[in-house]
PDB file of N, CA and C in Angstrom:
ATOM      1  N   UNK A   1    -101.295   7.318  66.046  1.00  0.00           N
ATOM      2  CA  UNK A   1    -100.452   6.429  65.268  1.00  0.00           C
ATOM      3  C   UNK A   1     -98.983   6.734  65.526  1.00  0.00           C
ATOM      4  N   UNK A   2     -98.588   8.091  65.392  1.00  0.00           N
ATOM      5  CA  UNK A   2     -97.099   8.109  65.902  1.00  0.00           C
ATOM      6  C   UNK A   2     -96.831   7.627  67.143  1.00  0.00           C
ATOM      7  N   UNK A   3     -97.835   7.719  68.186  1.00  0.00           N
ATOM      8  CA  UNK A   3     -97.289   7.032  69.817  1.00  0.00           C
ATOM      9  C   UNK A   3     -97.212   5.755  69.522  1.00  0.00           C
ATOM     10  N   UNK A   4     -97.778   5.052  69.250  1.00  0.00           N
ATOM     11  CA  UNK A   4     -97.619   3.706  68.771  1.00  0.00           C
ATOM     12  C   UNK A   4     -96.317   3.216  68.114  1.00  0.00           C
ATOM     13  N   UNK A   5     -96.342   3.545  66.613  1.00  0.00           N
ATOM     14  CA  UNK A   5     -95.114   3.543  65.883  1.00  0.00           C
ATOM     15  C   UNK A   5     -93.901   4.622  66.765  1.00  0.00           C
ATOM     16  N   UNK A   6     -93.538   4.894  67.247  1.00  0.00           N
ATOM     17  CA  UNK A   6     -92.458   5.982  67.748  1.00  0.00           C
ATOM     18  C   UNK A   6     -92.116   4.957  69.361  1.00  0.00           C
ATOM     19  N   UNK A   7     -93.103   4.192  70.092  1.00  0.00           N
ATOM     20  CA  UNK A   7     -92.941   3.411  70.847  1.00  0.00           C
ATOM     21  C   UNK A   7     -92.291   2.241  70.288  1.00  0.00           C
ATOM     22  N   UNK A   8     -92.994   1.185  69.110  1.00  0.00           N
ATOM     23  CA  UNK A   8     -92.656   0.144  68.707  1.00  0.00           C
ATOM     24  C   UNK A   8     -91.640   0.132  68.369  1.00  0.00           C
ATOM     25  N   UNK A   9     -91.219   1.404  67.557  1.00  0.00           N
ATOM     26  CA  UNK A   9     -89.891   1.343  66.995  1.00  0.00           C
ATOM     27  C   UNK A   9     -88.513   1.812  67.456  1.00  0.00           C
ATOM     28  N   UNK A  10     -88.467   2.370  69.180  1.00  0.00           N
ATOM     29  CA  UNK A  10     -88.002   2.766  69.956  1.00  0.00           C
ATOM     30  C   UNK A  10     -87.642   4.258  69.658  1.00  0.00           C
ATOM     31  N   UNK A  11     -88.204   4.543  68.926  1.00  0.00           N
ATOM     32  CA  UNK A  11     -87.460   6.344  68.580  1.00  0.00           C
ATOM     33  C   UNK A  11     -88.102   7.106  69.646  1.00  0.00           C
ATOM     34  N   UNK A  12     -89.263   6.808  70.432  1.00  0.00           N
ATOM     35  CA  UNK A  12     -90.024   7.053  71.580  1.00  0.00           C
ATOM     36  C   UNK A  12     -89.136   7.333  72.903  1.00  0.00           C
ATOM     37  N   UNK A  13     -88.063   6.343  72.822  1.00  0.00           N
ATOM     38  CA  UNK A  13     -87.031   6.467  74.043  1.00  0.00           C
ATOM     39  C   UNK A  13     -85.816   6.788  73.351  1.00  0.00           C
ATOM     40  N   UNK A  14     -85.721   7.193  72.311  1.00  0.00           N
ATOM     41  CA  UNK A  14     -84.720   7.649  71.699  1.00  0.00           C
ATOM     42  C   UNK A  14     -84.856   9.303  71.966  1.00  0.00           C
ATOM     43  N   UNK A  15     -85.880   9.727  71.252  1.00  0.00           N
ATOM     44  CA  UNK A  15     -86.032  11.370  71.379  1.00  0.00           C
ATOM     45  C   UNK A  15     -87.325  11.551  71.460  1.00  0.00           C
ATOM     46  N   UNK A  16     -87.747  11.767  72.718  1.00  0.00           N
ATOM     47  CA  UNK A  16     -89.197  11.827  72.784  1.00  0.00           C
ATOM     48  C   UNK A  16     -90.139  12.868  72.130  1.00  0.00           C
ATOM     49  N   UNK A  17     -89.037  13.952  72.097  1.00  0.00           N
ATOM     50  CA  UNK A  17     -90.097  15.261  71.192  1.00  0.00           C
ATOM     51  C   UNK A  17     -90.332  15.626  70.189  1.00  0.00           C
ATOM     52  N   UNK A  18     -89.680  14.070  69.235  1.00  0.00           N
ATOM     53  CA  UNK A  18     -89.869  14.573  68.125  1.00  0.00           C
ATOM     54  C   UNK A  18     -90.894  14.593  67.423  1.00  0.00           C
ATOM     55  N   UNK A  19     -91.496  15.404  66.115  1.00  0.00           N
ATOM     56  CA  UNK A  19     -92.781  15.688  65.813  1.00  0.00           C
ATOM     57  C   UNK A  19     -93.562  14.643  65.506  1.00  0.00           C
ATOM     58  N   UNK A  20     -94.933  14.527  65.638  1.00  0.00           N
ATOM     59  CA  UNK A  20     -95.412  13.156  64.898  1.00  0.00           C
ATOM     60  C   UNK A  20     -95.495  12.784  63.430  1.00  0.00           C
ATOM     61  N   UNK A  21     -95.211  13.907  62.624  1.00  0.00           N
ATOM     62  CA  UNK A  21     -94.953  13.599  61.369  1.00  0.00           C
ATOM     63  C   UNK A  21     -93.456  13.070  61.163  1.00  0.00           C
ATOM     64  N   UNK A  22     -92.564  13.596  61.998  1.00  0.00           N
ATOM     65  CA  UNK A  22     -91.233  12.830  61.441  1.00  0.00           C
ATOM     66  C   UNK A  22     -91.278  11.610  62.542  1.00  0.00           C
ATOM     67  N   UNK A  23     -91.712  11.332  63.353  1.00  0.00           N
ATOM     68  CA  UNK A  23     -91.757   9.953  63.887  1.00  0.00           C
ATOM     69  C   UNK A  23     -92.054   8.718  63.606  1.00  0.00           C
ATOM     70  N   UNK A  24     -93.506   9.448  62.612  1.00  0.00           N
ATOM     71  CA  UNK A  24     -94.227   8.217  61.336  1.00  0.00           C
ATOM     72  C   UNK A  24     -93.024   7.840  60.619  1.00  0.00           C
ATOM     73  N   UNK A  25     -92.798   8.737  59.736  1.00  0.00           N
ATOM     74  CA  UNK A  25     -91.640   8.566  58.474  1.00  0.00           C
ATOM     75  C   UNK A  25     -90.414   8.101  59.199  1.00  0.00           C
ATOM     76  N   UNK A  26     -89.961   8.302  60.223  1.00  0.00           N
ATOM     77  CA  UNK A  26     -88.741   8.018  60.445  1.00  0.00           C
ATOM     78  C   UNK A  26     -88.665   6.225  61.022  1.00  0.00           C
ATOM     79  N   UNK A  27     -89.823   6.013  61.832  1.00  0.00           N
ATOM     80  CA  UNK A  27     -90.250   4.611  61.846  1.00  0.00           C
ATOM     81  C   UNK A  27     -90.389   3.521  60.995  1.00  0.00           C
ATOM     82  N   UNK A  28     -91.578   4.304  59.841  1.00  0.00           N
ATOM     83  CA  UNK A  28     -91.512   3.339  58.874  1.00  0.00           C
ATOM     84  C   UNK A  28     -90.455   3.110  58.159  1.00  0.00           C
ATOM     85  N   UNK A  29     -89.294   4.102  57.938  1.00  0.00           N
ATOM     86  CA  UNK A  29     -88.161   3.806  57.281  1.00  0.00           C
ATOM     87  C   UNK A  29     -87.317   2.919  58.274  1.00  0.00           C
ATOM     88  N   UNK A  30     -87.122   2.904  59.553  1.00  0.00           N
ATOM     89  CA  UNK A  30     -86.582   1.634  60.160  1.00  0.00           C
ATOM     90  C   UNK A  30     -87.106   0.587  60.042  1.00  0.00           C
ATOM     91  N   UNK A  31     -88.445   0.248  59.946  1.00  0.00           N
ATOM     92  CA  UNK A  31     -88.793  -0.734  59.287  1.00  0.00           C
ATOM     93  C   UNK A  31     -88.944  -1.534  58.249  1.00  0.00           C
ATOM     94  N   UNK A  32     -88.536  -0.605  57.501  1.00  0.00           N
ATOM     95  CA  UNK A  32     -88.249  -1.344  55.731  1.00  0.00           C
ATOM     96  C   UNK A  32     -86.888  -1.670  56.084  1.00  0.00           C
ATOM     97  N   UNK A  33     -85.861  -1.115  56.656  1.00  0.00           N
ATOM     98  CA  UNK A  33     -84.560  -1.306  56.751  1.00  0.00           C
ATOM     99  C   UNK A  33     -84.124  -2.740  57.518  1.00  0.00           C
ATOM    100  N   UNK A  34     -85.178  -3.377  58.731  1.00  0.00           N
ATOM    101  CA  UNK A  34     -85.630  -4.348  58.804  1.00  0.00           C
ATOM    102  C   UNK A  34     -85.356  -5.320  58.275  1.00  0.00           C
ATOM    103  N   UNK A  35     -86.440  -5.180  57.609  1.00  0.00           N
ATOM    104  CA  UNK A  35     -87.199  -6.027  56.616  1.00  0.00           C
ATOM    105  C   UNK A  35     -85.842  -6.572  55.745  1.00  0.00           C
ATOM    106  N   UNK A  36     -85.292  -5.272  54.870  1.00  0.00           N
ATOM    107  CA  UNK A  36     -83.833  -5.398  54.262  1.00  0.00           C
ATOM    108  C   UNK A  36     -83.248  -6.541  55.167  1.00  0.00           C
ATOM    109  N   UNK A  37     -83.047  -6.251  55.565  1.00  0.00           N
ATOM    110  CA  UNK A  37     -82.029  -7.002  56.820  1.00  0.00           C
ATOM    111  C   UNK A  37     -82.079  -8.555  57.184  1.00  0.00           C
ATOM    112  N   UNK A  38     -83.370  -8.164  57.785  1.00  0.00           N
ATOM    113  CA  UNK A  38     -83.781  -9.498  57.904  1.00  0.00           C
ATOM    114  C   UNK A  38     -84.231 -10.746  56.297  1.00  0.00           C
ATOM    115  N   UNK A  39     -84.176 -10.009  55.249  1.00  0.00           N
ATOM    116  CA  UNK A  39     -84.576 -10.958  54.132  1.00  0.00           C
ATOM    117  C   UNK A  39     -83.015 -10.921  53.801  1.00  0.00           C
ATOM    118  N   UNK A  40     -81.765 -10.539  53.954  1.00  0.00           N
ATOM    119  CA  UNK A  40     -80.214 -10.870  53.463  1.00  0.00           C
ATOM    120  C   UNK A  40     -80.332 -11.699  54.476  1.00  0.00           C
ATOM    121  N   UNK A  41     -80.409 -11.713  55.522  1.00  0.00           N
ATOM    122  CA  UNK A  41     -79.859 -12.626  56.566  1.00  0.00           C
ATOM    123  C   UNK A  41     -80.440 -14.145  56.587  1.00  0.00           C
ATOM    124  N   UNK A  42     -81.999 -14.196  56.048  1.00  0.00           N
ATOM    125  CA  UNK A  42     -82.587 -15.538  56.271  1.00  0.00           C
ATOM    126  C   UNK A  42     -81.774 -15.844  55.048  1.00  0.00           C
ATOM    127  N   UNK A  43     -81.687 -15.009  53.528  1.00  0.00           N
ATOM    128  CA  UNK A  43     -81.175 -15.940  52.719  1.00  0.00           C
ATOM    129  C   UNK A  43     -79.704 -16.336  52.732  1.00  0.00           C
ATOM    130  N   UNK A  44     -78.867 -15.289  53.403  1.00  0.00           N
ATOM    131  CA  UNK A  44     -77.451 -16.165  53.838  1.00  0.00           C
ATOM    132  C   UNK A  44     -77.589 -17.516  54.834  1.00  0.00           C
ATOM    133  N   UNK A  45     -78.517 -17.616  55.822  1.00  0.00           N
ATOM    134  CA  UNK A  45     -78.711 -18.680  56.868  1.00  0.00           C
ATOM    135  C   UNK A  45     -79.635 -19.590  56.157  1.00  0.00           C
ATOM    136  N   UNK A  46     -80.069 -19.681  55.125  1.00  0.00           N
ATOM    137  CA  UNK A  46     -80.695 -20.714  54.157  1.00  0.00           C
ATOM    138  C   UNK A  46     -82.059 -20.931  54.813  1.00  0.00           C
ATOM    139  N   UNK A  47     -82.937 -19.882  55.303  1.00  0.00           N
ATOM    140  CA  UNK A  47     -84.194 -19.908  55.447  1.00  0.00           C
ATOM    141  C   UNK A  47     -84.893 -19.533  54.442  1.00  0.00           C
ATOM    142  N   UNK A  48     -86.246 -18.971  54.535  1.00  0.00           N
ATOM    143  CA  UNK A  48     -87.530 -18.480  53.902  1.00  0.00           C
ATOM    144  C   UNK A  48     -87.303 -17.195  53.822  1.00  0.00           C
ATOM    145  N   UNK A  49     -86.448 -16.587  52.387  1.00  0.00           N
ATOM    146  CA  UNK A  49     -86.499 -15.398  52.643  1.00  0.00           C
ATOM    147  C   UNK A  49     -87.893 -13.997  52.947  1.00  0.00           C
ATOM    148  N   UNK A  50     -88.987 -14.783  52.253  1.00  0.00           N
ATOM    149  CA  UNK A  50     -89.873 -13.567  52.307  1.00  0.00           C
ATOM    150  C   UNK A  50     -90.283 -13.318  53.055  1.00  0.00           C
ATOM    151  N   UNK A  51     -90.626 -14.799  54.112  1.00  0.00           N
ATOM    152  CA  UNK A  51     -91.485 -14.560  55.243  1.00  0.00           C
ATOM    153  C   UNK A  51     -90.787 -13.797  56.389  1.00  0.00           C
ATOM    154  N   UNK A  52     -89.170 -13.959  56.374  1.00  0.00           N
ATOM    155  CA  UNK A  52     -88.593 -12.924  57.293  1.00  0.00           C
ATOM    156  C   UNK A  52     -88.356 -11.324  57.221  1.00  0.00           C
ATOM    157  N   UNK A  53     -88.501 -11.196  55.866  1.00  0.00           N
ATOM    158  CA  UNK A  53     -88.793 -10.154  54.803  1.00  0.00           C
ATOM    159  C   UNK A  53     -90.018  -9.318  56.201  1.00  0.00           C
ATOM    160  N   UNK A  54     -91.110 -10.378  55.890  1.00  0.00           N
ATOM    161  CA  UNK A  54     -92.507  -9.304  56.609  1.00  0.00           C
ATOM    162  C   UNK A  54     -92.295  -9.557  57.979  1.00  0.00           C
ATOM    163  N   UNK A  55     -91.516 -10.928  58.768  1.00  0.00           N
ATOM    164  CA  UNK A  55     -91.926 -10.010  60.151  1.00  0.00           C
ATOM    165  C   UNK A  55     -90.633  -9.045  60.662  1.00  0.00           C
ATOM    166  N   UNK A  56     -89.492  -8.824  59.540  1.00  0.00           N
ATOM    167  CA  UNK A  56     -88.642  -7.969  59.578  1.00  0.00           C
ATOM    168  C   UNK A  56     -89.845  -6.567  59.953  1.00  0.00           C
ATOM    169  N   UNK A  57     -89.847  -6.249  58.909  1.00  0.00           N
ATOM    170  CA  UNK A  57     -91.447  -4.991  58.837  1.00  0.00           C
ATOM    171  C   UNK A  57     -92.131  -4.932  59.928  1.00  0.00           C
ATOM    172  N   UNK A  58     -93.011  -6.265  60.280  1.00  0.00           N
ATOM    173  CA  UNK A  58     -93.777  -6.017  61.195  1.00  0.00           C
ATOM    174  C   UNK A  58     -93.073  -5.871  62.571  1.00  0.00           C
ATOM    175  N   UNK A  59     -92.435  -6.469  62.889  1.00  0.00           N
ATOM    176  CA  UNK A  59     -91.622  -6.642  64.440  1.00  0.00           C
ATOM    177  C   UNK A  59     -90.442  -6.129  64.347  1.00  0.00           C
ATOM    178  N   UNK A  60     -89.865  -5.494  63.296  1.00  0.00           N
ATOM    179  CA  UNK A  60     -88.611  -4.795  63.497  1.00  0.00           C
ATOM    180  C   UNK A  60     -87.310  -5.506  63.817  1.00  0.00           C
ATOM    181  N   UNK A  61     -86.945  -4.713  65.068  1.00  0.00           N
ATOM    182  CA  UNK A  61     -85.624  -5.350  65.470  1.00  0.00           C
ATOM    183  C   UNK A  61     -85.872  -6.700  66.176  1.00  0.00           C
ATOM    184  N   UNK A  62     -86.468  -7.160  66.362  1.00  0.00           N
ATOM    185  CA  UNK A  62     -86.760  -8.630  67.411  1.00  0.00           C
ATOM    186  C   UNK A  62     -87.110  -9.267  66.426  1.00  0.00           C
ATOM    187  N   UNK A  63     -87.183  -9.258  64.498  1.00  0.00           N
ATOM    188  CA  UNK A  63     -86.973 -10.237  64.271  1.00  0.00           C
ATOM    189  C   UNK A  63     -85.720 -10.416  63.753  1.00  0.00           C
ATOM    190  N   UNK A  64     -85.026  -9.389  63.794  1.00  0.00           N
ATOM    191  CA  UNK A  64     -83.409  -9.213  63.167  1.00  0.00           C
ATOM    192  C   UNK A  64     -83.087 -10.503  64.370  1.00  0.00           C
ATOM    193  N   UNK A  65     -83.153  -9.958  65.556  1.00  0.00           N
ATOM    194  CA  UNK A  65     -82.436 -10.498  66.371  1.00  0.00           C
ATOM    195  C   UNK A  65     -82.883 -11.889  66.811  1.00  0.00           C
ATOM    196  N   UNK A  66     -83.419 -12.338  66.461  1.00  0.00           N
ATOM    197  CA  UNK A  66     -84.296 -14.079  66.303  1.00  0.00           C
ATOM    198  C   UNK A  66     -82.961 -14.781  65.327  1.00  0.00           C
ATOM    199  N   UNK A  67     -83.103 -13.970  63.863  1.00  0.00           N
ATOM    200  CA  UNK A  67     -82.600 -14.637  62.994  1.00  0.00           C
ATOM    201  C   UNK A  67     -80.948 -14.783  63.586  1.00  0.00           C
ATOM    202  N   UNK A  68     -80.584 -13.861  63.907  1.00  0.00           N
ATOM    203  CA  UNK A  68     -79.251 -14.118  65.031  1.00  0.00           C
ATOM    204  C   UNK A  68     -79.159 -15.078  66.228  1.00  0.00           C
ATOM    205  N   UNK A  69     -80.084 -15.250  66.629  1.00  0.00           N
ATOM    206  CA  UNK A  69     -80.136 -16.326  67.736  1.00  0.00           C
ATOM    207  C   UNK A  69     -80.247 -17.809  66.885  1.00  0.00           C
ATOM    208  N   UNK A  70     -81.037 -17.910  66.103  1.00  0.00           N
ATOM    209  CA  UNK A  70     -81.496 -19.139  65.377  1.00  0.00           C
ATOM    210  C   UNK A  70     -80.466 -19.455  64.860  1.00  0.00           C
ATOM    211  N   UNK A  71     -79.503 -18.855  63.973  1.00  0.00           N
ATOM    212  CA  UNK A  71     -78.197 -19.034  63.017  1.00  0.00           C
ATOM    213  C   UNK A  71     -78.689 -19.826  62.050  1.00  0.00           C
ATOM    214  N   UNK A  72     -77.655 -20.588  61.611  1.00  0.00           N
ATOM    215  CA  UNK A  72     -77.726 -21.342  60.245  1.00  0.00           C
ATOM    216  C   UNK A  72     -78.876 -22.337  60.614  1.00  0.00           C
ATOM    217  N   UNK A  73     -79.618 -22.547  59.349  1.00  0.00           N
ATOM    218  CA  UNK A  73     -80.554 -24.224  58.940  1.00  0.00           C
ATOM    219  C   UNK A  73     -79.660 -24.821  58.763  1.00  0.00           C
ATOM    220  N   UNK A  74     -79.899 -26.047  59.254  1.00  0.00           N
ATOM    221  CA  UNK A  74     -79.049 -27.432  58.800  1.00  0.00           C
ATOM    222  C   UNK A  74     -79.503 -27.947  57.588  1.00  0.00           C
ATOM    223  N   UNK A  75     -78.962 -28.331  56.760  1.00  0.00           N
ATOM    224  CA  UNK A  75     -79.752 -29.048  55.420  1.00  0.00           C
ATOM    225  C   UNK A  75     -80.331 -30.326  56.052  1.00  0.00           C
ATOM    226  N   UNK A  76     -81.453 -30.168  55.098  1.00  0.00           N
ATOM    227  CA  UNK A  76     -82.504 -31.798  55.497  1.00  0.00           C
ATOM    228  C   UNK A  76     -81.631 -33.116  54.924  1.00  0.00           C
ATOM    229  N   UNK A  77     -81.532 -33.874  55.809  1.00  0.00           N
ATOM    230  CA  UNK A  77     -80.939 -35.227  55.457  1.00  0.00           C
ATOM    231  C   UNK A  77     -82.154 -36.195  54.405  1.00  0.00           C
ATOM    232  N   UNK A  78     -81.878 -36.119  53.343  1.00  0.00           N
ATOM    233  CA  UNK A  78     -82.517 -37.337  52.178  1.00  0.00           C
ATOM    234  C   UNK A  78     -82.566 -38.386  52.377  1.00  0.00           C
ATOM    235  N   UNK A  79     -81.084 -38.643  52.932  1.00  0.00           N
ATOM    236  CA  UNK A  79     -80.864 -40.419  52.601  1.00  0.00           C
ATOM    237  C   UNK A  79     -81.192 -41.164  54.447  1.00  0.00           C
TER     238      UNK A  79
END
């Protein structure tokens, strides 16, 4: 589980030796931080905050960086 998470979350090519107990913890805390991130940002750009919320979590930085590429929603035209 740490090669995995310590890969996904790049701390793998960051510092490769670090232990697998602080690789877990140090991962999953970039990933909540994410998540943070990505749920301020959809709700300043007037998206869905929760759902960017989880693939903040799940995908990390590539969904930070989506919501940066995408930018603002346009409001839906009514009339």
């Amino acid at each position: 589980m740490a090669s995995v998470l310590g890969t996904v979350s790049g701390l793998r090519f960051v510092s490769p030796d670090l232990p697998p107990d602080v690789t877990v913890v140090t991962a999953i805390a970039m990933h909540i931080t994410y998540a943070i991130i990505c749920r301020i940002f959809a709700a300043q750009r007037s998206r869905a905050p929760f759902p960017w919320l989880v693939a903040g979590f799940v995908t990390g930085v590539l969904a930070v960086a989506a919501l940066l590429v995408l930018g603002d929603r346009e409001p839906a035209d009514d009339g």
